[in-house]
N, C-alpha and C. Protein backbone atom coordinates (compact mmCIF):
# COMPACT_ATOMS: atom_id res chain seq x y z
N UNK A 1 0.85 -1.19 0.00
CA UNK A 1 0.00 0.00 0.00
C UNK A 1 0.89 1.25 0.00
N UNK A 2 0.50 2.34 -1.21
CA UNK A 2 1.28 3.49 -0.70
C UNK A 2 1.20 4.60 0.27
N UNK A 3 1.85 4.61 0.70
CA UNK A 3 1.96 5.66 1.73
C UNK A 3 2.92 6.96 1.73
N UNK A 4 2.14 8.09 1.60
CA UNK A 4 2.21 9.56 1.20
C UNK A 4 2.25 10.19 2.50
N UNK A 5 3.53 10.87 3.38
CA UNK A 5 3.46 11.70 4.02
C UNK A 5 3.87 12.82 4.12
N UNK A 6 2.43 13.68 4.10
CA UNK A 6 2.16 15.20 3.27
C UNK A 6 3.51 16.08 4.12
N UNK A 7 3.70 15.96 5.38
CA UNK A 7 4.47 16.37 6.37
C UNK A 7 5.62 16.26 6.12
N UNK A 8 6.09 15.48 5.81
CA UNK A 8 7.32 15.19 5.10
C UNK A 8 7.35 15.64 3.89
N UNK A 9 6.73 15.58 2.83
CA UNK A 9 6.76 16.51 1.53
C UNK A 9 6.56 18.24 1.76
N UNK A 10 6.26 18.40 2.71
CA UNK A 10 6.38 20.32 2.92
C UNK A 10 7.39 20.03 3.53
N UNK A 11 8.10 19.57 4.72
CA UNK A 11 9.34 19.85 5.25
C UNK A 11 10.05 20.22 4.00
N UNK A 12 10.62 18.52 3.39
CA UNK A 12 11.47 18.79 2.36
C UNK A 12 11.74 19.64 1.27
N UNK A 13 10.54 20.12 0.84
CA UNK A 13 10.22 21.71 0.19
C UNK A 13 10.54 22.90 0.77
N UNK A 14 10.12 23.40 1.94
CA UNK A 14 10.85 24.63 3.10
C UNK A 14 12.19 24.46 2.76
N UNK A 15 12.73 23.15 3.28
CA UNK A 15 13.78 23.12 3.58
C UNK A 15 15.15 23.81 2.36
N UNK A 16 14.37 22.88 0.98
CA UNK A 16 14.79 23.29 -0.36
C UNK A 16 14.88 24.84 -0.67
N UNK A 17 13.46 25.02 -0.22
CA UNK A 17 13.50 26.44 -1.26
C UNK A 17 13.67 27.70 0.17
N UNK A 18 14.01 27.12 1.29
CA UNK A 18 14.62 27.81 2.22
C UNK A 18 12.67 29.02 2.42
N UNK A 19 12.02 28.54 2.58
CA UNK A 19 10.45 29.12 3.06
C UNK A 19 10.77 29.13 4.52
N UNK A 20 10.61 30.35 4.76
CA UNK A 20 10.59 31.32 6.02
C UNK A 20 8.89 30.88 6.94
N UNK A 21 8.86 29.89 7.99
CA UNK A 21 7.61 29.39 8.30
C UNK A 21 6.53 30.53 8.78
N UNK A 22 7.30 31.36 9.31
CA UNK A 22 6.68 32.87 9.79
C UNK A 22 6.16 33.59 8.44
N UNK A 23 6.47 33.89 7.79
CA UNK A 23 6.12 34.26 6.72
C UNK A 23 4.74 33.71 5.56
N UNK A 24 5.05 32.06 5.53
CA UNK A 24 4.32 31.20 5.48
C UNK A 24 2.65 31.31 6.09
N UNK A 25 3.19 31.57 7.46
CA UNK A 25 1.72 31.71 7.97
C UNK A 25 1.49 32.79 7.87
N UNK A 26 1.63 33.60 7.73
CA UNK A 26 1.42 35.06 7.98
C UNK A 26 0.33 35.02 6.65
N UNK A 27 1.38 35.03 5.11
CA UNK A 27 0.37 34.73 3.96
C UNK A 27 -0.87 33.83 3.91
N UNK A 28 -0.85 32.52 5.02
CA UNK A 28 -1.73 31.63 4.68
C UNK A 28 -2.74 31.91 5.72
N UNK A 29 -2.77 32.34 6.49
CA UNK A 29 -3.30 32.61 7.61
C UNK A 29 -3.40 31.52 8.51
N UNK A 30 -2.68 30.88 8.23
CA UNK A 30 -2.45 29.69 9.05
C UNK A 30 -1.60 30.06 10.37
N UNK A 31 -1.63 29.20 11.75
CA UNK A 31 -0.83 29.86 12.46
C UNK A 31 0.59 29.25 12.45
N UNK A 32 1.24 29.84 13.15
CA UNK A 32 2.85 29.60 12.66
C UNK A 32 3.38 28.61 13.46
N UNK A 33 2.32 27.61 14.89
CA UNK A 33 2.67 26.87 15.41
C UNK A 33 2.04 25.56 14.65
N UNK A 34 0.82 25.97 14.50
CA UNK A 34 0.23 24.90 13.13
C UNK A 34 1.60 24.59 11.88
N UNK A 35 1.83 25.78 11.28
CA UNK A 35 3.14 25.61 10.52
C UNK A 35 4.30 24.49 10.51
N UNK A 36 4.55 24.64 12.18
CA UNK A 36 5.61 23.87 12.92
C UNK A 36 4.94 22.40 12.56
N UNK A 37 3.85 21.83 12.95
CA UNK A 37 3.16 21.33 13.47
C UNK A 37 2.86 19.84 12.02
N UNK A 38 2.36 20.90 11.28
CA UNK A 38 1.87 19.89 9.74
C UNK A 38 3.59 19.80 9.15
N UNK A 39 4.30 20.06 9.69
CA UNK A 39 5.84 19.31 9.16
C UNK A 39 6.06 17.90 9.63
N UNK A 40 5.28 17.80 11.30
CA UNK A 40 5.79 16.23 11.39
C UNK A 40 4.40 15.49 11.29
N UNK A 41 3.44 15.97 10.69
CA UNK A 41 2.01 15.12 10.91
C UNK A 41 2.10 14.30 9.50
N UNK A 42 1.90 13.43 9.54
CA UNK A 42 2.11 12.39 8.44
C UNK A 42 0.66 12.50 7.33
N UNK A 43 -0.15 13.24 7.79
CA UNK A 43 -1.68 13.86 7.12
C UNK A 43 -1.77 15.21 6.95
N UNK A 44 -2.68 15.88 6.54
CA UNK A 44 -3.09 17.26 6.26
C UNK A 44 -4.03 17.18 5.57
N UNK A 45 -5.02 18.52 5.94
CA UNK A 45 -6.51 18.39 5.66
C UNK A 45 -5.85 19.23 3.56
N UNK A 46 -7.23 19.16 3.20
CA UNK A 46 -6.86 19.31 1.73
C UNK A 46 -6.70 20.85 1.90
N UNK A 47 -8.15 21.36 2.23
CA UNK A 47 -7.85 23.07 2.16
C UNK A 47 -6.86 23.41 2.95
N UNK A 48 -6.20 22.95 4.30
CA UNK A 48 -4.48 23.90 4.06
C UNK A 48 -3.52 23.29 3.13
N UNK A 49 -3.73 22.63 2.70
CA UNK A 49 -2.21 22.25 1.34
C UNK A 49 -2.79 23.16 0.53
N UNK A 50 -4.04 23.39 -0.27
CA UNK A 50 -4.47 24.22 -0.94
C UNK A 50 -4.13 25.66 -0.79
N UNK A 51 -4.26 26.07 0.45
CA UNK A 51 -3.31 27.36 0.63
C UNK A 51 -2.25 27.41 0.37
N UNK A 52 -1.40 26.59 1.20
CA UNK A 52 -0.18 26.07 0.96
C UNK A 52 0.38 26.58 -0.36
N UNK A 53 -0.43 25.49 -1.45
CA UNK A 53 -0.08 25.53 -2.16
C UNK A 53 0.00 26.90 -3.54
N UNK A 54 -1.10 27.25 -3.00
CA UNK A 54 -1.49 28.89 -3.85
C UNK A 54 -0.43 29.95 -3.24
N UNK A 55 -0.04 30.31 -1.70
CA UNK A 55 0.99 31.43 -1.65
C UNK A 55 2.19 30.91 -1.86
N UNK A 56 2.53 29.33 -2.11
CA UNK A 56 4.09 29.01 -2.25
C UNK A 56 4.12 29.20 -4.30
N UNK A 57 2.48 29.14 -5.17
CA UNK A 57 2.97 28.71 -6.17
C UNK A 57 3.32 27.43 -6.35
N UNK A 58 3.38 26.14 -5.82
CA UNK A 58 4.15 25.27 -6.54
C UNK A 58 2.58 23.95 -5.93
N UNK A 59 2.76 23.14 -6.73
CA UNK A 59 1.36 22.10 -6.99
C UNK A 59 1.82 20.61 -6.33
N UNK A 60 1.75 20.63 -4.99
CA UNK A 60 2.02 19.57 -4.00
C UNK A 60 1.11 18.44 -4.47
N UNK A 61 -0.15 18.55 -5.05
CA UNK A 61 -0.79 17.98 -5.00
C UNK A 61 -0.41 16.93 -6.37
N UNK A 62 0.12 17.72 -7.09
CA UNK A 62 0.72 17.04 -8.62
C UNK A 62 1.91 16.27 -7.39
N UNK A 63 2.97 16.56 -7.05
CA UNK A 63 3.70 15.80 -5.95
C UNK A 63 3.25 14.36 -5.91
N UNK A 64 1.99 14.72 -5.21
CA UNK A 64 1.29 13.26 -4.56
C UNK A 64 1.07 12.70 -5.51
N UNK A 65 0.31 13.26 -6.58
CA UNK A 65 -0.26 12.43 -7.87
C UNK A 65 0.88 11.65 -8.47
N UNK A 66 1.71 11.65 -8.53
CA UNK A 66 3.12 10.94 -9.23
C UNK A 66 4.08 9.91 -8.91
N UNK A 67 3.09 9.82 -7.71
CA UNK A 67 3.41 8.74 -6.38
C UNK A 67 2.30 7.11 -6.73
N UNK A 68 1.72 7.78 -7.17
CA UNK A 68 0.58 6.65 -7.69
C UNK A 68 0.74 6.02 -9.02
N UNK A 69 0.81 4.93 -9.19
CA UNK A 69 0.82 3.97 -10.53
C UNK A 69 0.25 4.31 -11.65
N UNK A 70 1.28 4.50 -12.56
CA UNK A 70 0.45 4.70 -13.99
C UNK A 70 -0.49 4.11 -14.49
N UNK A 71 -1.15 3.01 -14.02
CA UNK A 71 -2.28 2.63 -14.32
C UNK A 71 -3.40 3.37 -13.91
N UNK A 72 -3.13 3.72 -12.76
CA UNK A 72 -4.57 4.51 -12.25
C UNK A 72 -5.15 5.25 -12.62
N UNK A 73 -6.75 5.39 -12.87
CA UNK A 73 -7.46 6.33 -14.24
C UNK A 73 -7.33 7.70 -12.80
N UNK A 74 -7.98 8.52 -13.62
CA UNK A 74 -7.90 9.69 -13.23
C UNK A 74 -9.28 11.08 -14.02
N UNK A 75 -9.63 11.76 -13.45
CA UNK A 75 -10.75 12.35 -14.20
C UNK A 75 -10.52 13.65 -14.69
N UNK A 76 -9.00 14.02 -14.66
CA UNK A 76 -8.22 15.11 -14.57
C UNK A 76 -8.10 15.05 -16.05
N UNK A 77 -8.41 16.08 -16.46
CA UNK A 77 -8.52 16.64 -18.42
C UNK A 77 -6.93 16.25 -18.64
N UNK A 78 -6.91 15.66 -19.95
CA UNK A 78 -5.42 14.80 -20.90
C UNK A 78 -5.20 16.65 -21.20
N UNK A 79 -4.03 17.02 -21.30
CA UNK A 79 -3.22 18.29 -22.17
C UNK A 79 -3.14 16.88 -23.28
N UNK A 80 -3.75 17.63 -24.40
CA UNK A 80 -3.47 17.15 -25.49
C UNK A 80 -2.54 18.34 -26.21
N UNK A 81 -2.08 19.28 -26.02
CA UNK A 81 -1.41 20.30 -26.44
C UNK A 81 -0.12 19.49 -27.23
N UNK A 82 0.38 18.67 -26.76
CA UNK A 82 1.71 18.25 -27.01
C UNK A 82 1.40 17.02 -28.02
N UNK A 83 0.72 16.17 -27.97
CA UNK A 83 0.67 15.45 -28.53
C UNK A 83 0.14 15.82 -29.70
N UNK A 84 -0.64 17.17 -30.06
CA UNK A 84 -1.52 17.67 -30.71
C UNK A 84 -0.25 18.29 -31.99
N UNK A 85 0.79 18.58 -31.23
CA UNK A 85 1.96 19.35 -31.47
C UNK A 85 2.43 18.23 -32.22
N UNK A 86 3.12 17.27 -31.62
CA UNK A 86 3.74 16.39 -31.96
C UNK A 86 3.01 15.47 -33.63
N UNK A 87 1.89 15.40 -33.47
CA UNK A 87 1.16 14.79 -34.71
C UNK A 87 1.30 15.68 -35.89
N UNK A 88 1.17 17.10 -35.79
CA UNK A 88 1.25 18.30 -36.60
C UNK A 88 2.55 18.23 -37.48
N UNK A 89 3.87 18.11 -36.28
CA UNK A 89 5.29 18.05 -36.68
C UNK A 89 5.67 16.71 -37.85
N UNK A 90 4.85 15.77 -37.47
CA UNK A 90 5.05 14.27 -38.03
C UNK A 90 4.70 14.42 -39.92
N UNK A 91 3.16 15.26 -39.76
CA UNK A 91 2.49 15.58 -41.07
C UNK A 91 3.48 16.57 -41.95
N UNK A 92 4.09 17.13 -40.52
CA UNK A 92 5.27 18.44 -41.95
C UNK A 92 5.92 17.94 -42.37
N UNK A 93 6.90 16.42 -41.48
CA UNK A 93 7.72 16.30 -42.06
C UNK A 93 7.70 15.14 -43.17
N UNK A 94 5.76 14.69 -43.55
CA UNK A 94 5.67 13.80 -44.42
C UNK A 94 5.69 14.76 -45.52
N UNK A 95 4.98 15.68 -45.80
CA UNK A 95 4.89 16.77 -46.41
C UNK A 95 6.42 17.28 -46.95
N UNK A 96 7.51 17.58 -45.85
CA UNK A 96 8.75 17.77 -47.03
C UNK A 96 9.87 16.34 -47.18
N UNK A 97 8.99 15.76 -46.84
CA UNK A 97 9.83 14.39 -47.58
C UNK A 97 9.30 14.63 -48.95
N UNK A 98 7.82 14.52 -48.86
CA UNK A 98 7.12 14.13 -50.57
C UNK A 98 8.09 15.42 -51.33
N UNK A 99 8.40 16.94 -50.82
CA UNK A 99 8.43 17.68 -51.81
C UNK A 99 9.95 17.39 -51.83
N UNK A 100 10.68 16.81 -51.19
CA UNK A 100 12.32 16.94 -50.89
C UNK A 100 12.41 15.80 -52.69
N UNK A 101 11.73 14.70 -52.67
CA UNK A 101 11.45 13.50 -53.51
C UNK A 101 11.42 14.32 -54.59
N UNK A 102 10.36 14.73 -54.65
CA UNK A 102 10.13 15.78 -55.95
C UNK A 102 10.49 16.73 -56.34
N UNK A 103 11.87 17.23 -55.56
CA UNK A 103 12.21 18.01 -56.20
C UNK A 103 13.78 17.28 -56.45
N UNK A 104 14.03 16.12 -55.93
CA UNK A 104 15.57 15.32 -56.58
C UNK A 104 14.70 14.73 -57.78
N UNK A 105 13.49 14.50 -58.29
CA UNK A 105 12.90 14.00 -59.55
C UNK A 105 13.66 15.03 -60.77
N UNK A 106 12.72 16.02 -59.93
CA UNK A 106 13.01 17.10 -61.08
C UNK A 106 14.54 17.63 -61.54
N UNK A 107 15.23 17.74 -60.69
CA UNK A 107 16.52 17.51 -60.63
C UNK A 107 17.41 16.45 -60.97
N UNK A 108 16.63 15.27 -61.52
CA UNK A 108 17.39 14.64 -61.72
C UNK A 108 17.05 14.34 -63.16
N UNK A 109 15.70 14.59 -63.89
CA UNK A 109 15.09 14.54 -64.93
C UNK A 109 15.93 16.09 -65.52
N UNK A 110 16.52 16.79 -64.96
CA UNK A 110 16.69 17.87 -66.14
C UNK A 110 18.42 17.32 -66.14
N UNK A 111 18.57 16.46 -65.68
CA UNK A 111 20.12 16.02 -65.41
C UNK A 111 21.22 16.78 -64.85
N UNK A 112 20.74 17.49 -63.98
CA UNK A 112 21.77 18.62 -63.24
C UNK A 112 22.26 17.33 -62.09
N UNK A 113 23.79 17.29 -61.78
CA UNK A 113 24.22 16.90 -61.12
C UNK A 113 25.22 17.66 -59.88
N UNK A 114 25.27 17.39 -58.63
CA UNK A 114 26.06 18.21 -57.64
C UNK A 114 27.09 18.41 -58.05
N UNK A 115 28.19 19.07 -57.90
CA UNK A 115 29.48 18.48 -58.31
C UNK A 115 30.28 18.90 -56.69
């Protein structure tokens, strides 16, 4: 079974990006002994990571999500952006193959050679 402890994933983040806990609460309105507090609790309710996560900027919750098996469905919208990208790039480059072809035809039908 996996086991995710949220407490341990904000420590190690503070610790990283050097987050001032006073400060922390101050923005979150959280208090600053609570602060202390959800560093060693192995849980946390969703709406304070959600704060958390909105005055630090950074998506703890993607964190957790990445912890879980790629099999697992999910109801979270696909970014097709990239792949959307990627299919686009594939069609150009069928596109200057055909004209790259056709134009060593033509080049080779008027008999011009490199030298």
């Amino acid at each position: 079974m996996l086991t995710i402890n949220t407490g341990e994933l904000l420590s190690e983040y503070y610790n990283r990006k050097r987050i001032y806990k006073s400060v922390l609460a101050r923005k979150t309105g959280i208090g600053y002994q609570t602060i202390l507090q959800q560093r060693k609790e192995k849980t946390l309710q969703v709406d304070a990571l959600v704060k958390i996560s909105e005055v630090l900027g950074h998506n703890f919750f993607m964190d957790i999500a990445v912890q879980f098996p790629k099999n697992f469905t999910t109801n979270a919208p696909i970014d097709s952006a990239t792949t959307n990208e990627i299919e686009a790039l594939k069609e150009k480059i069928k596109l200057l193959e055909a004209e790259k072809q056709l134009l060593l035809q033509v080049i080779g039908a008027k008999g011009w050679v490199e030298k």
